[in-house]
PDB file of N, CA and C in Angstrom:
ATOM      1  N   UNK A   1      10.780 118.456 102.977  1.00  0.00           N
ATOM      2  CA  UNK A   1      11.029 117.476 101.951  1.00  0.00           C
ATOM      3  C   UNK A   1       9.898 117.501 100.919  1.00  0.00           C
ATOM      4  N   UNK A   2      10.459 117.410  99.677  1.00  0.00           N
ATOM      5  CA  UNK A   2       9.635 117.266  98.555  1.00  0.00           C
ATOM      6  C   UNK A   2       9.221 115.701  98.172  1.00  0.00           C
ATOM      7  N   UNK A   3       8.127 115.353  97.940  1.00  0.00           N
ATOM      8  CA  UNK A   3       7.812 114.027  97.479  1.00  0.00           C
ATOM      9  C   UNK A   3       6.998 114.001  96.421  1.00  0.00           C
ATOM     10  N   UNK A   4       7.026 113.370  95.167  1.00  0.00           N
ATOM     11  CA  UNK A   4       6.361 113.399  93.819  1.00  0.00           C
ATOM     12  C   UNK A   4       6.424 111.815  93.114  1.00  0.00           C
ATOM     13  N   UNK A   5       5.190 112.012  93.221  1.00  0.00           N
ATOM     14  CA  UNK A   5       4.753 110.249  92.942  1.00  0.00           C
ATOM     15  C   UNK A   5       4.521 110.257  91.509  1.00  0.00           C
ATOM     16  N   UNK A   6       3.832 109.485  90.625  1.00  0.00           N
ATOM     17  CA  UNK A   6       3.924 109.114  89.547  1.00  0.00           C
ATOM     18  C   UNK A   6       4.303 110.320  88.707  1.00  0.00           C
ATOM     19  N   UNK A   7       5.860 110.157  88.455  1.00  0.00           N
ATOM     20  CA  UNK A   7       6.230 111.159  87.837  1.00  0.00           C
ATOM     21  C   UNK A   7       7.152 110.832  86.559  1.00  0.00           C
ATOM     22  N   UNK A   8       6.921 111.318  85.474  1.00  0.00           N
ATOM     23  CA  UNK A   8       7.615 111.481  84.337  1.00  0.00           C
ATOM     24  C   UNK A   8       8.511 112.598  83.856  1.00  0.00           C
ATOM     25  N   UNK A   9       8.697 113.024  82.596  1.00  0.00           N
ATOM     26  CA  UNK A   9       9.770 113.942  82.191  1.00  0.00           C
ATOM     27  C   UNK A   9       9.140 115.132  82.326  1.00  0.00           C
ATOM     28  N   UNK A  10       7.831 115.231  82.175  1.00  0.00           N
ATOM     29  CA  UNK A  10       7.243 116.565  82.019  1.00  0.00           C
ATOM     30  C   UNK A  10       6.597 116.727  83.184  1.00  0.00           C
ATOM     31  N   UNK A  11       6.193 115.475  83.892  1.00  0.00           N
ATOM     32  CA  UNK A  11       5.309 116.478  85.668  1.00  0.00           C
ATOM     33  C   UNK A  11       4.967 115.055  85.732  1.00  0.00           C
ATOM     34  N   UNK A  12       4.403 115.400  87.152  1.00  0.00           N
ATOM     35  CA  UNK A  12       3.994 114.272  88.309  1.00  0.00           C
ATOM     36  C   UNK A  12       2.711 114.643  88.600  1.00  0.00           C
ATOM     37  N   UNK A  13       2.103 113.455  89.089  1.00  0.00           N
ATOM     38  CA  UNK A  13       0.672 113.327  89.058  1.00  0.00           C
ATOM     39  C   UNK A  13       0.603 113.851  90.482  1.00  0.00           C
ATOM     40  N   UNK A  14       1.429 113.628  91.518  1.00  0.00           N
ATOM     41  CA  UNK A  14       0.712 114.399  92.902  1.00  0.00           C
ATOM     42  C   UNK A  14       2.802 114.465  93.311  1.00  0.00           C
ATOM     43  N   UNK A  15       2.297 116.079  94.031  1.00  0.00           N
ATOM     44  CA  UNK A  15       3.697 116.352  94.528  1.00  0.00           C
ATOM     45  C   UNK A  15       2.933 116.796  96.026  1.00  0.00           C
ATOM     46  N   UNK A  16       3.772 116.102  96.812  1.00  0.00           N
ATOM     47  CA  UNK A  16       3.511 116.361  98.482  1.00  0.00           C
ATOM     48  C   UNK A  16       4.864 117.361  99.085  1.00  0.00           C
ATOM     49  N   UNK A  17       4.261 118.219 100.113  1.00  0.00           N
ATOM     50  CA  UNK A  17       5.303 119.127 100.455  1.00  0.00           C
ATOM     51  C   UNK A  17       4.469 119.946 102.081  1.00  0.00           C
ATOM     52  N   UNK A  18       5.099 119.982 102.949  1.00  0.00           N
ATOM     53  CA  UNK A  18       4.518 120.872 103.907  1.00  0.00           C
ATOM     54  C   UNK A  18       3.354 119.996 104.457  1.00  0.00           C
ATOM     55  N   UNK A  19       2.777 118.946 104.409  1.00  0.00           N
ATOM     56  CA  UNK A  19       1.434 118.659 104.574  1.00  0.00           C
ATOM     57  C   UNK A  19       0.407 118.879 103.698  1.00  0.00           C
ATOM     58  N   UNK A  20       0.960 119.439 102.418  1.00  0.00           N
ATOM     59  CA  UNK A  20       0.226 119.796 101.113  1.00  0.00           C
ATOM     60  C   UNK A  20       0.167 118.429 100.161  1.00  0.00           C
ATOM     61  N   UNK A  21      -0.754 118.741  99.216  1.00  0.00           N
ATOM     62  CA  UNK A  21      -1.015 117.762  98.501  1.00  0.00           C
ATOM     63  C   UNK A  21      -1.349 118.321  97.272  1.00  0.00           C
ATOM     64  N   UNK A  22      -0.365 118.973  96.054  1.00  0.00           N
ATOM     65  CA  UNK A  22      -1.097 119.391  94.902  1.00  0.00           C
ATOM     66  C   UNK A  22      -1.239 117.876  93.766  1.00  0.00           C
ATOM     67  N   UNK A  23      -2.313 118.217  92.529  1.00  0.00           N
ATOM     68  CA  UNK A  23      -2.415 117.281  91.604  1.00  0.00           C
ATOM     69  C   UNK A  23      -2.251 118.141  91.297  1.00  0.00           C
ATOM     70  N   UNK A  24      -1.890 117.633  89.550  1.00  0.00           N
ATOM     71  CA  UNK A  24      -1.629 117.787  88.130  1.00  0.00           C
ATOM     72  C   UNK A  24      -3.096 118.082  87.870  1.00  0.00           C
ATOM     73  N   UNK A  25      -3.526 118.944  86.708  1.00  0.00           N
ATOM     74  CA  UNK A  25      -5.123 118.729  86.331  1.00  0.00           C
ATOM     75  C   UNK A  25      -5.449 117.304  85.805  1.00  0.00           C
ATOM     76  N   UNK A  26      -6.922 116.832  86.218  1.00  0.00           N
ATOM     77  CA  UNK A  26      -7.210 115.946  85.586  1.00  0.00           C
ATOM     78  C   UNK A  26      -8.094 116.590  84.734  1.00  0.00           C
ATOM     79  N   UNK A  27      -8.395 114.928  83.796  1.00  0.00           N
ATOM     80  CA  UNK A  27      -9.691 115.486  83.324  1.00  0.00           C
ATOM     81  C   UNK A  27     -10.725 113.920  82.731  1.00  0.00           C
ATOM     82  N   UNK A  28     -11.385 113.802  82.448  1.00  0.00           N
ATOM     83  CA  UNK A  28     -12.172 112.840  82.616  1.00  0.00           C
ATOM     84  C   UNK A  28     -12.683 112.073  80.798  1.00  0.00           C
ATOM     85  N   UNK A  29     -12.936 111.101  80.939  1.00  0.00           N
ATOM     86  CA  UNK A  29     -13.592 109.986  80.070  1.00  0.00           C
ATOM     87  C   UNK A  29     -15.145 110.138  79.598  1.00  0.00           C
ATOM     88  N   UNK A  30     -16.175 110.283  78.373  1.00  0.00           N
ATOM     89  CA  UNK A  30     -17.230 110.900  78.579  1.00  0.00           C
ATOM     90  C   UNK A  30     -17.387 111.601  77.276  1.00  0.00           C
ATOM     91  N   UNK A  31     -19.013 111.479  76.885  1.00  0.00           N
ATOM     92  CA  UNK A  31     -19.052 112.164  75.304  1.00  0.00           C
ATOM     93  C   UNK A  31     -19.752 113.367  76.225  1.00  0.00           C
ATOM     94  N   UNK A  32     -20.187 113.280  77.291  1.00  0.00           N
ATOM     95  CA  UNK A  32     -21.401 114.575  78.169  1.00  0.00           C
ATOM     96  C   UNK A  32     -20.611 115.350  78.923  1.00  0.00           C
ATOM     97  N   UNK A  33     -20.456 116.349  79.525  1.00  0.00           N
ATOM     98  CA  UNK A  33     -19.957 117.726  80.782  1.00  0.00           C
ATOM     99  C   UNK A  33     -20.041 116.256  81.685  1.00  0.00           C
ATOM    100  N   UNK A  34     -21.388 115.956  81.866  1.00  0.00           N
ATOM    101  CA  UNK A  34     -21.814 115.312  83.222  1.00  0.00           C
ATOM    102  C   UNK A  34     -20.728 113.970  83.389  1.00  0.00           C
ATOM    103  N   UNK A  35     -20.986 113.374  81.724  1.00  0.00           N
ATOM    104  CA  UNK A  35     -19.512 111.833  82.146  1.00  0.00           C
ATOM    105  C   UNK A  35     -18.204 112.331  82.348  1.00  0.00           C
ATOM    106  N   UNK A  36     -18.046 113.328  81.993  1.00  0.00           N
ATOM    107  CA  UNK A  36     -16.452 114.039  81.762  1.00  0.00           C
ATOM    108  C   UNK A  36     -16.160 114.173  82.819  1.00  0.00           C
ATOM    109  N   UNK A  37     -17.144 115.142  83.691  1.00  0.00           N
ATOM    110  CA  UNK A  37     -16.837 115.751  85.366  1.00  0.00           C
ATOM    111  C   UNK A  37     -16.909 114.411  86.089  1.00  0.00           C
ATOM    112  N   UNK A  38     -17.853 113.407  85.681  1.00  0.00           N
ATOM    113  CA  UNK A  38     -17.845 112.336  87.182  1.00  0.00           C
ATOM    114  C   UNK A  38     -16.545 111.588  86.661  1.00  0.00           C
ATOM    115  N   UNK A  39     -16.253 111.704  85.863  1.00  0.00           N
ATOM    116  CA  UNK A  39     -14.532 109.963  85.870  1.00  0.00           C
ATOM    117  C   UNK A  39     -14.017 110.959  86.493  1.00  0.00           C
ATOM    118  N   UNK A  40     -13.741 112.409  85.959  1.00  0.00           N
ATOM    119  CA  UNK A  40     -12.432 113.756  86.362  1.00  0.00           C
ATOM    120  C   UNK A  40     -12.790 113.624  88.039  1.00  0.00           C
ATOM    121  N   UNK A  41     -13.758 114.144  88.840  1.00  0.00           N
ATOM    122  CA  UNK A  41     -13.789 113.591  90.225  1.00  0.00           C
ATOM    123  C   UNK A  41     -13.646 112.593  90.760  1.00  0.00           C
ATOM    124  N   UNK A  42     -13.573 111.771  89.905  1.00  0.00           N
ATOM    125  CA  UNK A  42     -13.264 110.233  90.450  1.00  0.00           C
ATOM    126  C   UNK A  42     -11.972 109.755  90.965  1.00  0.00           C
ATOM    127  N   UNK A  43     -10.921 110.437  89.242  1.00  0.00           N
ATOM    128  CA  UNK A  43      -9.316 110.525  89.056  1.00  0.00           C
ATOM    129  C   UNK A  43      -9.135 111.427  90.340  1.00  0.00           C
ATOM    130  N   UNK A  44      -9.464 112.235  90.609  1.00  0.00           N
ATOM    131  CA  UNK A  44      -8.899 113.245  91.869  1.00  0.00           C
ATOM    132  C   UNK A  44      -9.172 112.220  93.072  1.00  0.00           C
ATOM    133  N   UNK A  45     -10.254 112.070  93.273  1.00  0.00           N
ATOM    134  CA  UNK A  45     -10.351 111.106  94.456  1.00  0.00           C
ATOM    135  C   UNK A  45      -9.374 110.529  94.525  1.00  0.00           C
ATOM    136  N   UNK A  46      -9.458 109.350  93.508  1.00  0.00           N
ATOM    137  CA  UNK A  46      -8.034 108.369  94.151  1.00  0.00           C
ATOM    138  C   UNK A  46      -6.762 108.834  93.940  1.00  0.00           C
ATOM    139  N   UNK A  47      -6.676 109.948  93.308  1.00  0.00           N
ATOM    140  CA  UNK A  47      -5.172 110.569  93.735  1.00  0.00           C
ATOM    141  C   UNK A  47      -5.208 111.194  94.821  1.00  0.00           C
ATOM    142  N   UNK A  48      -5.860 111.668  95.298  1.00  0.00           N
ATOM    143  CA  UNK A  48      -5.986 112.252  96.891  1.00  0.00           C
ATOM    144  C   UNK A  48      -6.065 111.228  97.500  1.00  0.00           C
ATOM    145  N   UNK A  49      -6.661 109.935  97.446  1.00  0.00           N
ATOM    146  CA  UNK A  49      -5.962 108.919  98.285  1.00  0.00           C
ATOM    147  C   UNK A  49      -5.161 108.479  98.388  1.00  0.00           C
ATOM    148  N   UNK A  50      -4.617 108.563  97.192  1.00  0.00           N
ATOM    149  CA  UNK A  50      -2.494 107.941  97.066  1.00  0.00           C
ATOM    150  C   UNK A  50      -1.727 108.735  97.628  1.00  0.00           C
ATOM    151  N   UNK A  51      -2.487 110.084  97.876  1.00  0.00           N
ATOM    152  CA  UNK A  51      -1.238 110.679  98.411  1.00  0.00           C
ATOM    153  C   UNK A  51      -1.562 110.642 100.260  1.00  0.00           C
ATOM    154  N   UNK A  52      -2.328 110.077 100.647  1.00  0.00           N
ATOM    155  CA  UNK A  52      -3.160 110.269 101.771  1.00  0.00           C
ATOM    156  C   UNK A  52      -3.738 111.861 102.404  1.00  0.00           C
ATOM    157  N   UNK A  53      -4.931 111.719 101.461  1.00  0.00           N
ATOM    158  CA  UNK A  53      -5.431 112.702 101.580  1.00  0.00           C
ATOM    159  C   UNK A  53      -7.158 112.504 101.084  1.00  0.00           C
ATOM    160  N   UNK A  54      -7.881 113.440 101.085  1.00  0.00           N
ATOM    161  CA  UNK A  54      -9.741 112.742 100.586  1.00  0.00           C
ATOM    162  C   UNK A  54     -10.068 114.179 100.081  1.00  0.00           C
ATOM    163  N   UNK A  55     -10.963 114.222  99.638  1.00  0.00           N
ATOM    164  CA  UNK A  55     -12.219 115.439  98.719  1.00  0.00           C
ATOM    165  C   UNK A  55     -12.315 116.579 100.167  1.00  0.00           C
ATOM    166  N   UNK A  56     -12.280 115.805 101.549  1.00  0.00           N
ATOM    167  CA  UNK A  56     -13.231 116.615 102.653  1.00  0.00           C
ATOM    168  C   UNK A  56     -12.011 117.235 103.028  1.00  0.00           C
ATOM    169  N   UNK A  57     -10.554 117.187 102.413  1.00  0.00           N
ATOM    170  CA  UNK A  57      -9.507 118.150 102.817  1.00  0.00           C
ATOM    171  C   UNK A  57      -9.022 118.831 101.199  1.00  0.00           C
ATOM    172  N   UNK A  58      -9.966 118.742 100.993  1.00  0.00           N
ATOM    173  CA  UNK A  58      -9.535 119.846  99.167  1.00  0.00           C
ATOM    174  C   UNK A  58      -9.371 121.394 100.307  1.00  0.00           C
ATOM    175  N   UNK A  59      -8.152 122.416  99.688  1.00  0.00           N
ATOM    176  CA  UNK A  59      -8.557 123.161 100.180  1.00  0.00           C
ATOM    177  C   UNK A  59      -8.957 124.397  98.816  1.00  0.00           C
ATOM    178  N   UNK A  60      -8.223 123.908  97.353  1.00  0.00           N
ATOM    179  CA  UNK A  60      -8.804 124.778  96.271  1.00  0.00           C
ATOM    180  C   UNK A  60      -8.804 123.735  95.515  1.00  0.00           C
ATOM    181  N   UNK A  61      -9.780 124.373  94.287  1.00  0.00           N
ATOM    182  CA  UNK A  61      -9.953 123.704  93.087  1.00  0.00           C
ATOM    183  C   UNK A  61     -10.002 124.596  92.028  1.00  0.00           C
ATOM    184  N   UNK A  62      -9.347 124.850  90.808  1.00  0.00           N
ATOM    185  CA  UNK A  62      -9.613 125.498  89.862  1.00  0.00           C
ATOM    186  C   UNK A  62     -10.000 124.438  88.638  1.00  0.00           C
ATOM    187  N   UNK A  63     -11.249 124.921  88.338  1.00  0.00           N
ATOM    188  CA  UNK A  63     -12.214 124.164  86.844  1.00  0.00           C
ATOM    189  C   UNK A  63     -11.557 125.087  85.838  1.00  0.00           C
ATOM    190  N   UNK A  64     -11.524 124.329  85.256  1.00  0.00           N
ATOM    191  CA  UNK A  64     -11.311 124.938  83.430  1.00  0.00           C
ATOM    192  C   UNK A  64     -12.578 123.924  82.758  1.00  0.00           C
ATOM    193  N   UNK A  65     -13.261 124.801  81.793  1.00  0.00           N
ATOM    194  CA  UNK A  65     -14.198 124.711  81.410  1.00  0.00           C
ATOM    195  C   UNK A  65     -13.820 124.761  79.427  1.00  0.00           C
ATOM    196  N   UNK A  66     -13.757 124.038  78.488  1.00  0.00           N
ATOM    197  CA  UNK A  66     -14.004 124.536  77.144  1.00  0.00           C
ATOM    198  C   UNK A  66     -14.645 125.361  76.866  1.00  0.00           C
ATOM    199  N   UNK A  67     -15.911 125.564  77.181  1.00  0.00           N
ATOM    200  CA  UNK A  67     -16.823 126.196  76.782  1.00  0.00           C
ATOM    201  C   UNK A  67     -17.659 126.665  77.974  1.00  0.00           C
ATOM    202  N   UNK A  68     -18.245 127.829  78.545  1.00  0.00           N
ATOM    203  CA  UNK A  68     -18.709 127.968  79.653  1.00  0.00           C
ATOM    204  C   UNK A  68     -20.091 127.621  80.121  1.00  0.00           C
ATOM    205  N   UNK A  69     -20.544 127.439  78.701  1.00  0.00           N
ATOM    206  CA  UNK A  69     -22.175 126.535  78.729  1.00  0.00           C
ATOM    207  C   UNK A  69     -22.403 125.320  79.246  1.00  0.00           C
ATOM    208  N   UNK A  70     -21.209 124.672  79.470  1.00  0.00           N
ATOM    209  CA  UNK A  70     -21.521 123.478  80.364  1.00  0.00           C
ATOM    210  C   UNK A  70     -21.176 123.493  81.976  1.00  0.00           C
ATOM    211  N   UNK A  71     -21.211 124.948  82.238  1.00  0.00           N
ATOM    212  CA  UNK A  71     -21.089 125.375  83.821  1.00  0.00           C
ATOM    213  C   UNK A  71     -22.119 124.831  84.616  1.00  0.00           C
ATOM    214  N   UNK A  72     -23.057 124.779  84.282  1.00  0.00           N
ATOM    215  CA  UNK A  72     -24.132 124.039  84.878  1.00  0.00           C
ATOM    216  C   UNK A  72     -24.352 122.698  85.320  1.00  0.00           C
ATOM    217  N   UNK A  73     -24.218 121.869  83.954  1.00  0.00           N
ATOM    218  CA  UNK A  73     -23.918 120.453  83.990  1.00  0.00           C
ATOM    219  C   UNK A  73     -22.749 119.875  84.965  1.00  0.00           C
ATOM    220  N   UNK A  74     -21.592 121.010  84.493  1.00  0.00           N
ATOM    221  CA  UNK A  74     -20.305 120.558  85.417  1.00  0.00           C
ATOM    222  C   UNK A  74     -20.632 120.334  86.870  1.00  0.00           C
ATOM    223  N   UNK A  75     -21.572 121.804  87.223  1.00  0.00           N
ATOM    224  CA  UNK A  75     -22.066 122.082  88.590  1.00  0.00           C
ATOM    225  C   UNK A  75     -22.441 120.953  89.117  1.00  0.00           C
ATOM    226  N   UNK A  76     -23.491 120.508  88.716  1.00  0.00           N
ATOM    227  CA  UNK A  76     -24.813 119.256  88.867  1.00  0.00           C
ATOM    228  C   UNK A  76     -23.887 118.100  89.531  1.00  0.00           C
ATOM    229  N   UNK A  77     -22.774 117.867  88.495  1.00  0.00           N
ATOM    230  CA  UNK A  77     -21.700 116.674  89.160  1.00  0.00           C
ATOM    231  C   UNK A  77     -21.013 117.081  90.453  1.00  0.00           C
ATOM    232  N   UNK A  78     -20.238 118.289  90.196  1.00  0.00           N
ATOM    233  CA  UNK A  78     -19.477 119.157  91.487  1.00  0.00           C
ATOM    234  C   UNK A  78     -19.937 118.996  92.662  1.00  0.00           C
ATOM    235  N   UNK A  79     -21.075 119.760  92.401  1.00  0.00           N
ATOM    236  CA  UNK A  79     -22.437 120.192  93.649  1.00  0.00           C
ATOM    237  C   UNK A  79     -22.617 118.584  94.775  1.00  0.00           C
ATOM    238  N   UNK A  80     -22.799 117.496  94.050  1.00  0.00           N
ATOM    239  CA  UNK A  80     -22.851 116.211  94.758  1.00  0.00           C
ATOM    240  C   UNK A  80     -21.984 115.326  94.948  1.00  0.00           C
ATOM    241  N   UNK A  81     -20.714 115.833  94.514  1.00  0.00           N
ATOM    242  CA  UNK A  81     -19.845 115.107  94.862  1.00  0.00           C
ATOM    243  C   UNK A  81     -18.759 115.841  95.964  1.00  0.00           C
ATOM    244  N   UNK A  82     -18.965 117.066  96.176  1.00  0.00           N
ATOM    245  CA  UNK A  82     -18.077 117.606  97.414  1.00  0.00           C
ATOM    246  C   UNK A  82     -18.910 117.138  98.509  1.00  0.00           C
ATOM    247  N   UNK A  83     -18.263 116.792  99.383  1.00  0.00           N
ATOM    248  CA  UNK A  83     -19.095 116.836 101.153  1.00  0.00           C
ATOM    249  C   UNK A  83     -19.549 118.138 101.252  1.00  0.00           C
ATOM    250  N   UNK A  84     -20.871 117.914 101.981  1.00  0.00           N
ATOM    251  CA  UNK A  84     -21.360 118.763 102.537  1.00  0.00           C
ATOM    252  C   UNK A  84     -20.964 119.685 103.320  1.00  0.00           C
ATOM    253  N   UNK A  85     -20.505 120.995 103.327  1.00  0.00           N
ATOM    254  CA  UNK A  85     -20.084 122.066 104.380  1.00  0.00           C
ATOM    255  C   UNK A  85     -18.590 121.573 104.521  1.00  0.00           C
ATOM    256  N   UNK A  86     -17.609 121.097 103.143  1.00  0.00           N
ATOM    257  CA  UNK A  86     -16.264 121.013 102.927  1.00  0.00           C
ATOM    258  C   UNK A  86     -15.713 121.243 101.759  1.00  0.00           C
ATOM    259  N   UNK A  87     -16.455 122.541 100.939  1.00  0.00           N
ATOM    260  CA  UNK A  87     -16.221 122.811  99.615  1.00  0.00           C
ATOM    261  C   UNK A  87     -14.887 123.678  99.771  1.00  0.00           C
ATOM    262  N   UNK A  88     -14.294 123.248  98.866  1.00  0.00           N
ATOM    263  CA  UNK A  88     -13.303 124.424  98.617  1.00  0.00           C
ATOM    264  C   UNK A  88     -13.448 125.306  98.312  1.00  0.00           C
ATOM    265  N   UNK A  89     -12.292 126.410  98.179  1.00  0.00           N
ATOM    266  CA  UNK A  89     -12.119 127.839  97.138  1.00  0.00           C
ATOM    267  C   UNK A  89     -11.678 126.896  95.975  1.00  0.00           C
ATOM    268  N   UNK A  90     -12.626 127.921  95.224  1.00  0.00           N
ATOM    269  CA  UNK A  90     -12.560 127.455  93.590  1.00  0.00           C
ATOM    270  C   UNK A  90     -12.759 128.203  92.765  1.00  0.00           C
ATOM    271  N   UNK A  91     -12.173 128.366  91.776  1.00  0.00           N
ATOM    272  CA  UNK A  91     -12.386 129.255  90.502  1.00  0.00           C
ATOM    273  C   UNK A  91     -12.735 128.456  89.408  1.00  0.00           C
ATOM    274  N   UNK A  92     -13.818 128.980  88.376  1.00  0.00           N
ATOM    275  CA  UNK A  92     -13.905 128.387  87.262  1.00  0.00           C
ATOM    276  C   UNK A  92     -13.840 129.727  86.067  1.00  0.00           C
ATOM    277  N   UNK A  93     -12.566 128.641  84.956  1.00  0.00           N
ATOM    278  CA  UNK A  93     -12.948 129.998  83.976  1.00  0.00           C
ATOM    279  C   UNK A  93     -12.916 129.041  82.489  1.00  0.00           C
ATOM    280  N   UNK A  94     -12.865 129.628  81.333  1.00  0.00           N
ATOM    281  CA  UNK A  94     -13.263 128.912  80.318  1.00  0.00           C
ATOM    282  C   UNK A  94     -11.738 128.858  79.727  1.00  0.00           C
ATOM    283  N   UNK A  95     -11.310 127.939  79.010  1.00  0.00           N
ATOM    284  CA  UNK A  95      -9.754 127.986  78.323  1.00  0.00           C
ATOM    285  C   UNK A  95      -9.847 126.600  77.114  1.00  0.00           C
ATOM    286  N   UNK A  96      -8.780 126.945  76.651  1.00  0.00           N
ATOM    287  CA  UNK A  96      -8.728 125.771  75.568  1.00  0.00           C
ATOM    288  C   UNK A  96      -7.981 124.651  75.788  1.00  0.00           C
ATOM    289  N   UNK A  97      -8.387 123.523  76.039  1.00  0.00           N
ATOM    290  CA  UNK A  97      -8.037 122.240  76.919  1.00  0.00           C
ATOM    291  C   UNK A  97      -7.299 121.447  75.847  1.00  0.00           C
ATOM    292  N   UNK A  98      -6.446 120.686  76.242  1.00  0.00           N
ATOM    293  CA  UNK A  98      -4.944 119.728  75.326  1.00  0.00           C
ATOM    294  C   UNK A  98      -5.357 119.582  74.429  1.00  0.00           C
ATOM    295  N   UNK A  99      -7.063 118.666  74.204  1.00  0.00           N
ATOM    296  CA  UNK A  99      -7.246 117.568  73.460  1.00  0.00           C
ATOM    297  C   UNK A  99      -8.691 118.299  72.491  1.00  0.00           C
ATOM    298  N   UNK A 100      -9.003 118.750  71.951  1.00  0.00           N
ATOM    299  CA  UNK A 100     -10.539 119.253  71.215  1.00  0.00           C
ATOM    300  C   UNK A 100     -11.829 118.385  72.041  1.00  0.00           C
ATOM    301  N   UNK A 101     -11.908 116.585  72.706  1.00  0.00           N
ATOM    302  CA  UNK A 101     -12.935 116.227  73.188  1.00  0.00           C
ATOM    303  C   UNK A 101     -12.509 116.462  74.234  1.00  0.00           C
ATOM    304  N   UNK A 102     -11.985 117.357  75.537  1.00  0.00           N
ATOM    305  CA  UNK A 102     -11.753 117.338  76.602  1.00  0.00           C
ATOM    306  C   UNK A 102     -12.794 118.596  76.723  1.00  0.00           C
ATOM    307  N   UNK A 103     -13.720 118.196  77.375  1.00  0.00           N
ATOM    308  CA  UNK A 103     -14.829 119.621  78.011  1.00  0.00           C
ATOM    309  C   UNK A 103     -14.446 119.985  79.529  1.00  0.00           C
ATOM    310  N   UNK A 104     -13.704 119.606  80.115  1.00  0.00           N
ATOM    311  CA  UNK A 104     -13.808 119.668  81.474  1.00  0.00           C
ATOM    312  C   UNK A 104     -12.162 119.667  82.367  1.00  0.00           C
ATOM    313  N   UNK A 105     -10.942 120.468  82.809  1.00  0.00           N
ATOM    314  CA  UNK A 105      -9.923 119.974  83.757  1.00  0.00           C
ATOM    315  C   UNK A 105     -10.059 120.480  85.404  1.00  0.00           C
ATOM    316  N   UNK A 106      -9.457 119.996  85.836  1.00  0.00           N
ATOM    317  CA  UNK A 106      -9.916 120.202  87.237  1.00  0.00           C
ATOM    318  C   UNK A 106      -8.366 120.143  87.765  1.00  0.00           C
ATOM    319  N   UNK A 107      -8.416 121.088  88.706  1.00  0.00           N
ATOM    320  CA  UNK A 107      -6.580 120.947  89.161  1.00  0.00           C
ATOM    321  C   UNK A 107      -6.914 121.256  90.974  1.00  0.00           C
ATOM    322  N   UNK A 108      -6.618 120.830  91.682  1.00  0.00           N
ATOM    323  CA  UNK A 108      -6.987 120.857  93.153  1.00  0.00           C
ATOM    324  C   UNK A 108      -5.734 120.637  94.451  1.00  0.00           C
ATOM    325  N   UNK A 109      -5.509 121.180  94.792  1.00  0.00           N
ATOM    326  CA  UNK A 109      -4.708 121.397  95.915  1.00  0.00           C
ATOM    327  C   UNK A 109      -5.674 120.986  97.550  1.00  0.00           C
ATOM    328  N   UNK A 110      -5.125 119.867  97.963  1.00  0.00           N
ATOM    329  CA  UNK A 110      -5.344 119.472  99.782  1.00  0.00           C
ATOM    330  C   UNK A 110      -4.625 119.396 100.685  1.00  0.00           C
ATOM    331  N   UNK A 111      -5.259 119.432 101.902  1.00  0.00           N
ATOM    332  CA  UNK A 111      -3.805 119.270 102.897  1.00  0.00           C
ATOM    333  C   UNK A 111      -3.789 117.279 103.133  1.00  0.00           C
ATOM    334  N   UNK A 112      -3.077 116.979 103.575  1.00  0.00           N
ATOM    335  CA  UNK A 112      -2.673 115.328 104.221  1.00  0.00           C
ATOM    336  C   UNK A 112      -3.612 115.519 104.968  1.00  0.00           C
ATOM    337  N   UNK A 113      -3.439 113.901 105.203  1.00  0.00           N
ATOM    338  CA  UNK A 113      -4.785 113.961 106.228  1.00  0.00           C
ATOM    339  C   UNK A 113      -3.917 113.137 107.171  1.00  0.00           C
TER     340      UNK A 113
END
């Protein structure tokens, strides 16, 4: 069975399937990499809790980055906000994001918990 929660005409914010848990990319609130990435981890959090699921069962994450110079900064947030010894597979690459102030999307796949 397929299940898809806050969903509109164009996509749903979390679709559950198998014990899976994908989101939609987020992306975050913030004139800095650093405010952008902490609301964008924040939004994932509590969608991984709506769907019952947490950060310590991410099993990928792909970053999209505007610009790749704020790989670092992004890091700095990333780096302390995954649990310790429960990081995902993740890719980061650079692309051109919806909005011109969006520096940062994050799209992440977990299992249920």
């Amino acid at each position: 069975m397929i299940e898809r929660q806050q969903t509109s005409a164009r996509m749903s914010r979390i679709v559950k399937h198998n014990g899976m848990v994908y989101l939609c990319g987020q992306v975050g609130d913030g004139r800095t990499i650093q405010e952008q990435t902490r609301d964008c981890v924040g939004r994932v959090e509590r969608l991984l809790a709506e769907a019952g699921s947490s950060k310590d069962r991410m099993l990928q994450a792909i970053v999209w980055l505007a610009d790749m110079s704020d790989f670092d900064g992004m890091n700095e947030v990333w780096d302390a906000w995954v649990p310790e010894g429960k990081a995902p597979a993740r890719a980061c690459g650079e692309a051109k994001l919806a909005r011109d102030e969006l520096r940062v999307e994050i799209i992440v796949t977990a299992a249920c918990a």
